[in-house]
C-alpha atoms as a PDB file:
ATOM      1  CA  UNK A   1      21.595 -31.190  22.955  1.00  0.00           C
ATOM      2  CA  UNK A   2      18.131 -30.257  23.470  1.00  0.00           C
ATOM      3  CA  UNK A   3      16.422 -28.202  22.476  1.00  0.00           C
ATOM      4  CA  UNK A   4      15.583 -24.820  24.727  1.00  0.00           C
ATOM      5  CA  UNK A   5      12.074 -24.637  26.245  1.00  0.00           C
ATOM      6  CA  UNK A   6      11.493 -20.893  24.397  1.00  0.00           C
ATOM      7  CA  UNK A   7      12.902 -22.259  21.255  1.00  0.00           C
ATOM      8  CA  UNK A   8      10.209 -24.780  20.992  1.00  0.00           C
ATOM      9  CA  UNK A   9       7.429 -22.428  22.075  1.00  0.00           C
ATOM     10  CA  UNK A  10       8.684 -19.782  19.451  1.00  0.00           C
ATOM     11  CA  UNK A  11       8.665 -22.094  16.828  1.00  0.00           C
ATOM     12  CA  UNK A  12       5.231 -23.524  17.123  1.00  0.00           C
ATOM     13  CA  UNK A  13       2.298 -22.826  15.130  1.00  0.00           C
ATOM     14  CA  UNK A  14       0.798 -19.066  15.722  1.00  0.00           C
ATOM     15  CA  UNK A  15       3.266 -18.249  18.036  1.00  0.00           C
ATOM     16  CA  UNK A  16       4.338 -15.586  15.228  1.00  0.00           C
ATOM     17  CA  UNK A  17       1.475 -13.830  13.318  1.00  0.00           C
ATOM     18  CA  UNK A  18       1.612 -10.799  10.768  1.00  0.00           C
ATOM     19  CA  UNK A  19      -0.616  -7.666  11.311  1.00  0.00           C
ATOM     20  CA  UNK A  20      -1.543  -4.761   8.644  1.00  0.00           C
ATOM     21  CA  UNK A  21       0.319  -1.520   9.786  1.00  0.00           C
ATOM     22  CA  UNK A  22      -2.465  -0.154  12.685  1.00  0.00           C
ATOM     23  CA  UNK A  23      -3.906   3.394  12.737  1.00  0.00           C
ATOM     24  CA  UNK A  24      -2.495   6.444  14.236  1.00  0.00           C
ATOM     25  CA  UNK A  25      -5.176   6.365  16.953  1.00  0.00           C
ATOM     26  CA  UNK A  26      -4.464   2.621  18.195  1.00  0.00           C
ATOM     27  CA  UNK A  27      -0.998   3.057  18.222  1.00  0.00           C
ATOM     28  CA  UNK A  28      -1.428   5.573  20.632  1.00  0.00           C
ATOM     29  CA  UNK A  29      -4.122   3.900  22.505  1.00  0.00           C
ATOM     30  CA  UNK A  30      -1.627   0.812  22.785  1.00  0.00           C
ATOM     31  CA  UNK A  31       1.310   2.770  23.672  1.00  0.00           C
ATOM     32  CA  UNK A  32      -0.377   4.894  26.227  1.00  0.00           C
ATOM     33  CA  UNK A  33      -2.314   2.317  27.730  1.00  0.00           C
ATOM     34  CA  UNK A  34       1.517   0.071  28.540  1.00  0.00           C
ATOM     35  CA  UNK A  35       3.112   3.530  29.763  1.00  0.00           C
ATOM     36  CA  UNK A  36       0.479   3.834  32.098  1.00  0.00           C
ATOM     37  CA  UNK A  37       0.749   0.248  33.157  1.00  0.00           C
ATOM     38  CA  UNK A  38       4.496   0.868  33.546  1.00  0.00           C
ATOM     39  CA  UNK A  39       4.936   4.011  35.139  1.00  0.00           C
ATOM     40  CA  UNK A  40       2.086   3.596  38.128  1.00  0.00           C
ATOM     41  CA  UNK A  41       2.382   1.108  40.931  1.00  0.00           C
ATOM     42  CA  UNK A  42      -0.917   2.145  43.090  1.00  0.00           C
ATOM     43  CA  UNK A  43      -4.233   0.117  41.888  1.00  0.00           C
ATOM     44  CA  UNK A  44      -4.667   3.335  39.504  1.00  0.00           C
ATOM     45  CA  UNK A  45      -2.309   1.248  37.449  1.00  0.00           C
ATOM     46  CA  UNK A  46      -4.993  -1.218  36.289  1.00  0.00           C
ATOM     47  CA  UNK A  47      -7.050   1.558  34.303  1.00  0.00           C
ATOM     48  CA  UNK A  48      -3.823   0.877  32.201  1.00  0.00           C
ATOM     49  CA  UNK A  49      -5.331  -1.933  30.546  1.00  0.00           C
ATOM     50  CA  UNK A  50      -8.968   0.136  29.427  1.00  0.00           C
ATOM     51  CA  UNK A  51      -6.654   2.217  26.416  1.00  0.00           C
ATOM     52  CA  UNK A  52      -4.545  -0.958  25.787  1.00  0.00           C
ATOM     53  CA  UNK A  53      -7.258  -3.360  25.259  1.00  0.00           C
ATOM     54  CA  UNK A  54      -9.360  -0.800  22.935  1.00  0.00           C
ATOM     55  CA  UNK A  55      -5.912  -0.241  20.893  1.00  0.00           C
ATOM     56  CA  UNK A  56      -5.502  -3.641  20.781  1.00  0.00           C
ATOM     57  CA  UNK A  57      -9.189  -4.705  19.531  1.00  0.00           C
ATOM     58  CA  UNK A  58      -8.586  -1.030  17.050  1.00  0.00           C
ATOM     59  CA  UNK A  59      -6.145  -2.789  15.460  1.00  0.00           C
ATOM     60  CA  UNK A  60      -7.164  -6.226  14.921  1.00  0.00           C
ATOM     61  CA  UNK A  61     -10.388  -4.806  13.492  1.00  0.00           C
ATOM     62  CA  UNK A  62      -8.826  -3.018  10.770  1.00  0.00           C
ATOM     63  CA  UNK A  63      -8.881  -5.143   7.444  1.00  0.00           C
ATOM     64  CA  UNK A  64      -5.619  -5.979   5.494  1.00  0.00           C
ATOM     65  CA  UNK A  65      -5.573  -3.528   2.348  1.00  0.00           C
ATOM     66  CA  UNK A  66      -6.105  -5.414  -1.338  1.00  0.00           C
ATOM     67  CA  UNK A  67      -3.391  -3.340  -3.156  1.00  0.00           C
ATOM     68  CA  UNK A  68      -0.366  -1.951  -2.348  1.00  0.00           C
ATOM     69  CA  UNK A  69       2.186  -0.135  -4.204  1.00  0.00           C
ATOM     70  CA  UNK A  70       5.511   1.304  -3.418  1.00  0.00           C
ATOM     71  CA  UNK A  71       6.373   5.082  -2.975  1.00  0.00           C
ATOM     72  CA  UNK A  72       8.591   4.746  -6.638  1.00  0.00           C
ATOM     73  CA  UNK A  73       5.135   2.891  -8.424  1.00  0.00           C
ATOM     74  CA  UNK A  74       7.575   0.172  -9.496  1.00  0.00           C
ATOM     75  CA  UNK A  75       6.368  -2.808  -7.082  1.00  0.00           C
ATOM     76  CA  UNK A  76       2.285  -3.231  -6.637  1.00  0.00           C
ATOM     77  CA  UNK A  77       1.045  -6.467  -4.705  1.00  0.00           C
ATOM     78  CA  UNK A  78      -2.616  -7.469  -4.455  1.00  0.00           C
ATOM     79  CA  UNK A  79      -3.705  -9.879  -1.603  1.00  0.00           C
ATOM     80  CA  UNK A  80      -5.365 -12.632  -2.867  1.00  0.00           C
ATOM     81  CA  UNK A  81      -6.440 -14.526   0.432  1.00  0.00           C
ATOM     82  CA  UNK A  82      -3.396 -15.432   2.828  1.00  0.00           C
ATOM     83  CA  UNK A  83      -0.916 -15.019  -0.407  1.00  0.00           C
ATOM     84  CA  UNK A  84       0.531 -11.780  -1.869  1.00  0.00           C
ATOM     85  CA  UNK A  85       0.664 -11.532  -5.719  1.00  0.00           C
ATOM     86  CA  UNK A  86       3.316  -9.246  -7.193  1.00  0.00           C
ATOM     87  CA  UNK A  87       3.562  -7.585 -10.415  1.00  0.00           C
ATOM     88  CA  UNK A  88       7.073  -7.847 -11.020  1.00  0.00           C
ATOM     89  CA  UNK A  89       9.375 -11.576 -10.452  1.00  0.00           C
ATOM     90  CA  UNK A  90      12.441  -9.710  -9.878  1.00  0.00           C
ATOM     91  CA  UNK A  91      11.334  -8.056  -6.367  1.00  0.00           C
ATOM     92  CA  UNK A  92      13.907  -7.833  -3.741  1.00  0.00           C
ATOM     93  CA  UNK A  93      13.748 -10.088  -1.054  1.00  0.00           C
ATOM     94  CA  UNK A  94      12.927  -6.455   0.964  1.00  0.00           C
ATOM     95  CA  UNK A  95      10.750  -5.528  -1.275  1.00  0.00           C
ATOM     96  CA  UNK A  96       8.909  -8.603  -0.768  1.00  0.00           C
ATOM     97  CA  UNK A  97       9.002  -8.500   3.109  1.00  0.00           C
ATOM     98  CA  UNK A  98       7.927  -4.803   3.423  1.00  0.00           C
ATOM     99  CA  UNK A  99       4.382  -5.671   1.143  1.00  0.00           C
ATOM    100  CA  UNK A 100       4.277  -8.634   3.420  1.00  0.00           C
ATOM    101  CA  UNK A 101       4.504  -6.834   6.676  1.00  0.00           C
ATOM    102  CA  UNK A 102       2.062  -4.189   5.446  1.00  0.00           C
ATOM    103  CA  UNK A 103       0.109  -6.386   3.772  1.00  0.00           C
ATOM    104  CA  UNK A 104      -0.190  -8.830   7.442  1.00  0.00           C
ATOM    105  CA  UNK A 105       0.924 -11.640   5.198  1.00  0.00           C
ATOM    106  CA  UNK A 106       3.676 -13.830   5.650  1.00  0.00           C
ATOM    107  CA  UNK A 107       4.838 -16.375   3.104  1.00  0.00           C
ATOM    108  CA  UNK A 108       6.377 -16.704  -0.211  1.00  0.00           C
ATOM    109  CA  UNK A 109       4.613 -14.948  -2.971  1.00  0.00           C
ATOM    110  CA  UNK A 110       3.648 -15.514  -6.475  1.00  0.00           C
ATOM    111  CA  UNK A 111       3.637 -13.108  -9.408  1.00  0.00           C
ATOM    112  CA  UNK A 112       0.179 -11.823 -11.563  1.00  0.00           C
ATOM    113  CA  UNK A 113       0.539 -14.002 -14.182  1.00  0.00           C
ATOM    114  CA  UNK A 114       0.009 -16.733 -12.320  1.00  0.00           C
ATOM    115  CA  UNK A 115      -4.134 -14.916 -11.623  1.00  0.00           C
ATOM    116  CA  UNK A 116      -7.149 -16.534 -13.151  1.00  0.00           C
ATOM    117  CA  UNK A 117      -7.987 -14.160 -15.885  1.00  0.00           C
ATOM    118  CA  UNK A 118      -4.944 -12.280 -16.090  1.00  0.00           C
ATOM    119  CA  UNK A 119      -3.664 -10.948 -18.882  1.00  0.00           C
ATOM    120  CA  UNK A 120       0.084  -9.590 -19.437  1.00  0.00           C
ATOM    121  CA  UNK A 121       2.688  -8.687 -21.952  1.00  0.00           C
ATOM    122  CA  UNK A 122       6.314  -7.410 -21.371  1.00  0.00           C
ATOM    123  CA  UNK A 123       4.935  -3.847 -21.071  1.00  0.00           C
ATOM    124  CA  UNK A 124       1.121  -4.079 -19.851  1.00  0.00           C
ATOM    125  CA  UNK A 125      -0.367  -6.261 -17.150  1.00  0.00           C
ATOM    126  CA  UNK A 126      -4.043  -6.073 -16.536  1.00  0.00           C
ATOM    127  CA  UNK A 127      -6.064  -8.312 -13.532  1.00  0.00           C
ATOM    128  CA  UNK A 128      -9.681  -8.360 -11.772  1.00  0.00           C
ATOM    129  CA  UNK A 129     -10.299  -8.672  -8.381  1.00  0.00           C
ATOM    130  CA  UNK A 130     -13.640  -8.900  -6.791  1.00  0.00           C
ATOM    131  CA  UNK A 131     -14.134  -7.108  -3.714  1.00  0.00           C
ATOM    132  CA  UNK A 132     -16.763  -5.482  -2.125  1.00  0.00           C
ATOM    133  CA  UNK A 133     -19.417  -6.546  -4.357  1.00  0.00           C
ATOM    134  CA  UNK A 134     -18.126  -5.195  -7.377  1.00  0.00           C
ATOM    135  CA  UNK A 135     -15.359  -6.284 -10.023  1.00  0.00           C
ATOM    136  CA  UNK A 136     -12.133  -4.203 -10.006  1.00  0.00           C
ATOM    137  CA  UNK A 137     -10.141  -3.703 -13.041  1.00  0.00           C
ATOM    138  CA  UNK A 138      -6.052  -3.167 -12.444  1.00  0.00           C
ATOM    139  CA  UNK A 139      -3.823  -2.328 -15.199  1.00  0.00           C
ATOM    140  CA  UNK A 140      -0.002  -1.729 -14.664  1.00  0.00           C
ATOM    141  CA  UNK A 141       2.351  -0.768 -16.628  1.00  0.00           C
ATOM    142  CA  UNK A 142       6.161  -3.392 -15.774  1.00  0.00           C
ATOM    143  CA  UNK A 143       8.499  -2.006 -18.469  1.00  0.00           C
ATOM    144  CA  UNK A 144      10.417   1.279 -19.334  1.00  0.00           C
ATOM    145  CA  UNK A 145       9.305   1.011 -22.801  1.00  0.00           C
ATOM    146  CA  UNK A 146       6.345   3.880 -24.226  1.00  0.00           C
ATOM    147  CA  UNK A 147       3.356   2.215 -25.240  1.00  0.00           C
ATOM    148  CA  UNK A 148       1.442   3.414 -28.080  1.00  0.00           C
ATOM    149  CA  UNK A 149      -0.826   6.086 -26.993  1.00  0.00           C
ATOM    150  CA  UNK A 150      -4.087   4.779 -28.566  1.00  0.00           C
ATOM    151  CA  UNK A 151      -3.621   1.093 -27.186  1.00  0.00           C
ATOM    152  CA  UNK A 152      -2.507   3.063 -23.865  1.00  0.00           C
ATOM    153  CA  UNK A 153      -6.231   5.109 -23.937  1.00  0.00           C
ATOM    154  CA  UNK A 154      -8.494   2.156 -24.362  1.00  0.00           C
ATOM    155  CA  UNK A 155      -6.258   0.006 -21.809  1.00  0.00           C
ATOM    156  CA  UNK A 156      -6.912   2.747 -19.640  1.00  0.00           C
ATOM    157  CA  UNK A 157     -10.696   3.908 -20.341  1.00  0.00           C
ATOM    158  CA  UNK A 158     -11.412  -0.093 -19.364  1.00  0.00           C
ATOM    159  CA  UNK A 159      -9.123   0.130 -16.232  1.00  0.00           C
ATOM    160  CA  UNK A 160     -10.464   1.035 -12.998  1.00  0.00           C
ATOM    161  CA  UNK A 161      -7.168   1.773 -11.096  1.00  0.00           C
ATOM    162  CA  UNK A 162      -4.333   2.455 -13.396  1.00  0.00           C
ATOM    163  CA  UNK A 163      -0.248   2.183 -12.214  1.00  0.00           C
ATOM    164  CA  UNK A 164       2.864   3.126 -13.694  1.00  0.00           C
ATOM    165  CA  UNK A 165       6.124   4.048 -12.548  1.00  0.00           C
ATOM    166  CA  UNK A 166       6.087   6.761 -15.296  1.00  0.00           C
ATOM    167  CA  UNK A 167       4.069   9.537 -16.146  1.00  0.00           C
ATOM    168  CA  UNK A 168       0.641   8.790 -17.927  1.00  0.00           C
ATOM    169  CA  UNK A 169      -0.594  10.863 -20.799  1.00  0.00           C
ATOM    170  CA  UNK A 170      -3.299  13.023 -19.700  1.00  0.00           C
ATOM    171  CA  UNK A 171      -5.591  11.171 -22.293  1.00  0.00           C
ATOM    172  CA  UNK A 172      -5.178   7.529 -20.049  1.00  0.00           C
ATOM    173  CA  UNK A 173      -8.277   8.330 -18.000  1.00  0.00           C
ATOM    174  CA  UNK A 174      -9.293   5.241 -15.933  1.00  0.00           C
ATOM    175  CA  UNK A 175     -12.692   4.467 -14.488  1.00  0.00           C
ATOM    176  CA  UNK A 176     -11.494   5.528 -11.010  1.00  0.00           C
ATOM    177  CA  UNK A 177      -7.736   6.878 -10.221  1.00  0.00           C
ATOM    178  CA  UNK A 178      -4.634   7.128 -11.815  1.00  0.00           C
ATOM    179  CA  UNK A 179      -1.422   6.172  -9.863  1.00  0.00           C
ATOM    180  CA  UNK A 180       1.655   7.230 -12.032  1.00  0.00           C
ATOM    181  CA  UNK A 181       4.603   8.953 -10.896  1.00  0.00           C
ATOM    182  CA  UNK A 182       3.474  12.570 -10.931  1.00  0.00           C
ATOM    183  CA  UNK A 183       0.585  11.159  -8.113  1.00  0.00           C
ATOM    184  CA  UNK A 184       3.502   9.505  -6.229  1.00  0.00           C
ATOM    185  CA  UNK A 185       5.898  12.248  -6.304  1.00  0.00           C
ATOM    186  CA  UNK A 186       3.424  14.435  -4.433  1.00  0.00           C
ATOM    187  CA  UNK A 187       1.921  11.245  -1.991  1.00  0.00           C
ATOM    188  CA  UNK A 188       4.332   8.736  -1.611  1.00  0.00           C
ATOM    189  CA  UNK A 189       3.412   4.869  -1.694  1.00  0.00           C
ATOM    190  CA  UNK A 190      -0.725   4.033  -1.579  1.00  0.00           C
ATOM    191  CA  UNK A 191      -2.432   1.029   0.146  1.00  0.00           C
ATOM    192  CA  UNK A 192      -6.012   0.416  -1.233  1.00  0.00           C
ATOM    193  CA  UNK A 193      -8.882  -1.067   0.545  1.00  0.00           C
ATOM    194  CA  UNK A 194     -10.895  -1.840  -2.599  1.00  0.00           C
ATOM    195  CA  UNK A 195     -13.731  -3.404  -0.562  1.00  0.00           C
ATOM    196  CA  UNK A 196     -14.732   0.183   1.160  1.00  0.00           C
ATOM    197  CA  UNK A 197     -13.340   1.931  -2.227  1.00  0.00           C
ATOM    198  CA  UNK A 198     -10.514   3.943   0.578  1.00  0.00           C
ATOM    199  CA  UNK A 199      -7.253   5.365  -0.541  1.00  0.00           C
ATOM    200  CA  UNK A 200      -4.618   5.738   2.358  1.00  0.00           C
ATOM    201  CA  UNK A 201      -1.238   7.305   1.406  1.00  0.00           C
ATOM    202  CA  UNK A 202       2.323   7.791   2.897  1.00  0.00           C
ATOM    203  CA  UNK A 203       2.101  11.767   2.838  1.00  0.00           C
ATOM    204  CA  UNK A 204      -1.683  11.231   4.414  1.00  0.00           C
ATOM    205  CA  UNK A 205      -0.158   9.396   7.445  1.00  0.00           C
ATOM    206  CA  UNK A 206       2.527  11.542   7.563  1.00  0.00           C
ATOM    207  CA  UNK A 207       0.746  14.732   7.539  1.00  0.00           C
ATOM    208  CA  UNK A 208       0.982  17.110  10.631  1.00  0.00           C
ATOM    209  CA  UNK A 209       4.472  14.728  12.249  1.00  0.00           C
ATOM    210  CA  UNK A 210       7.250  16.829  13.085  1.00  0.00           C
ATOM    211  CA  UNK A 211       9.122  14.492  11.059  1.00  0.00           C
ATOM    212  CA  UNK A 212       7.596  14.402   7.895  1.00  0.00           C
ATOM    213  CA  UNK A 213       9.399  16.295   5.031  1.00  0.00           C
ATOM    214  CA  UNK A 214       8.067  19.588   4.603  1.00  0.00           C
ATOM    215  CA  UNK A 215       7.631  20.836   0.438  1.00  0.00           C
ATOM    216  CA  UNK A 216      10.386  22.765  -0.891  1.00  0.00           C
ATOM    217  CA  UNK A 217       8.622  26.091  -1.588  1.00  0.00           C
ATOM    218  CA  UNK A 218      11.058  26.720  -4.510  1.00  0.00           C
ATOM    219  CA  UNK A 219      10.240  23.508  -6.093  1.00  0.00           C
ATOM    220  CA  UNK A 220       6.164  23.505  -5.852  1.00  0.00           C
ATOM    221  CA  UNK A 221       6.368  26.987  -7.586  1.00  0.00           C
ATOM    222  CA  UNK A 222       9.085  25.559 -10.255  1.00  0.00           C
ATOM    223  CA  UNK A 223       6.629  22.690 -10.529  1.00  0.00           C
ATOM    224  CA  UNK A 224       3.418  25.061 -10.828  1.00  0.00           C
ATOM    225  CA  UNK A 225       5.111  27.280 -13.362  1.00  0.00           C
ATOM    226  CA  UNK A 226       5.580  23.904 -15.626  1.00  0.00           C
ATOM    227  CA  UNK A 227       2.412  22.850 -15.396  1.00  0.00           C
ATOM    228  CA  UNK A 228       1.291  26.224 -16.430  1.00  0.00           C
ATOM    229  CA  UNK A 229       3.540  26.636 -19.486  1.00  0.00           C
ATOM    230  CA  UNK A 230       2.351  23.240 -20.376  1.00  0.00           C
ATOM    231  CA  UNK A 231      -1.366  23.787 -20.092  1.00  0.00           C
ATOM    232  CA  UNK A 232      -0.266  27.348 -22.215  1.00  0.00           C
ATOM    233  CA  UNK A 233       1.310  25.271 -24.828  1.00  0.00           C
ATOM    234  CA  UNK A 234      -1.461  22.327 -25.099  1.00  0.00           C
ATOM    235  CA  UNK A 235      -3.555  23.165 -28.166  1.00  0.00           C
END
């Protein structure tokens, strides 16, 4: 039987390419550029394509982010060239295709250890990554168990982005920013563009949609009031 004419054309090289997620701004230059297109039919129609083409070129200029990690800070990937390196072995096949997509890469990825340079245990994983000019330090943390706080604070003092899925002890202080779980309760999952040193978050993109989930008034002053008694009770 052969085989069908869009079959073969779907299946050849290119025809299928991955894209990082595109800003706000092109999305709506993309999707307001085809409604025009749609909804005239005078030659006012073709001033359709202005707004689609400058979406279009938005998006394909925006660079693929270097680190992504997911809204629980359980799964980080870094892009290392066309491949996606992930912390953790035992990541879902979804987990695997949602860094992908957001990552524009598309292929089957390998985990850190496999880095030049990199250097993990069963609870601590740390890499560098050059970008931008400069040398990035990454620690993670890949295990439930507590590490002991004075190997934690020099791990951390010689990290430049630090993640955990847990809460950090105030004393982990990293070069740059600290991703642990009381930064992702309050932002959601992070990609990283390390080359332009920019920090883009779920709640960031989210912020001002009518269908983002609004705070829980009851539960930012529960959360203030703990914070307080534990500043109160620090010595």
């Amino acid at each position: 039987m052969l085989e069908r004419p869009r079959n073969r054309v779907a299946a050849m090289p290119g025809a299928l390419a991955l894209l990082p997620s595109m800003p706000g701004g092109a999305f709506a230059l993309t999707v307001g550029g085809g409604l025009w297109l749609a909804l005239w039919r005078s030659r006012v129609r073709i001033a359709g394509f202005a707004p689609l083409a400058l979406g279009a070129a938005w998006a394909l200029s925006v660079p693929p982010p270097d680190l992504l990690v997911t809204r629980d800070g359980r799964h980080m990937a870094i892009r290392e060239g066309q491949r996606l390196v992930l912390l953790r072995d035992r990541a879902g096949d979804y987990v695997r295709d949602v860094l992908g997509e957001n990552a524009g890469i598309e292929g089957e990825a390998r985990t850190l250890d496999s880095l030049p340079g990199a250097r993990c245990g069963p609870d601590l994983c740390s890499v560098s990554v050059d970008r931008g000019g400069r040398r990035w330090r990454i620690l993670a943390t890949r295990s439930d168990y507590l590490v002991e706080i004075a190997e934690m604070n020099r791990a951390c003092g010689a990290a430049d982005i630090v993640v955990s899925e847990r809460r950090l002890p105030r004393t982990c202080r990293p070069r740059w920013i600290k991703l642990d779980r009381d930064f992702f309760r309050q932002n959601g999952g992070v990609s990283i563009d390390l080359a332009r040193a920019r920090i883009t978050t779920v709640a960031e993109a989210r912020r001002g949609k009518p269908w983002a989930e609004r705070p829980n008034p009851l539960a930012l002053a529960r959360r203030e009031q703990y914070t307080v008694s534990r500043a109160s009770a620090a010595p």
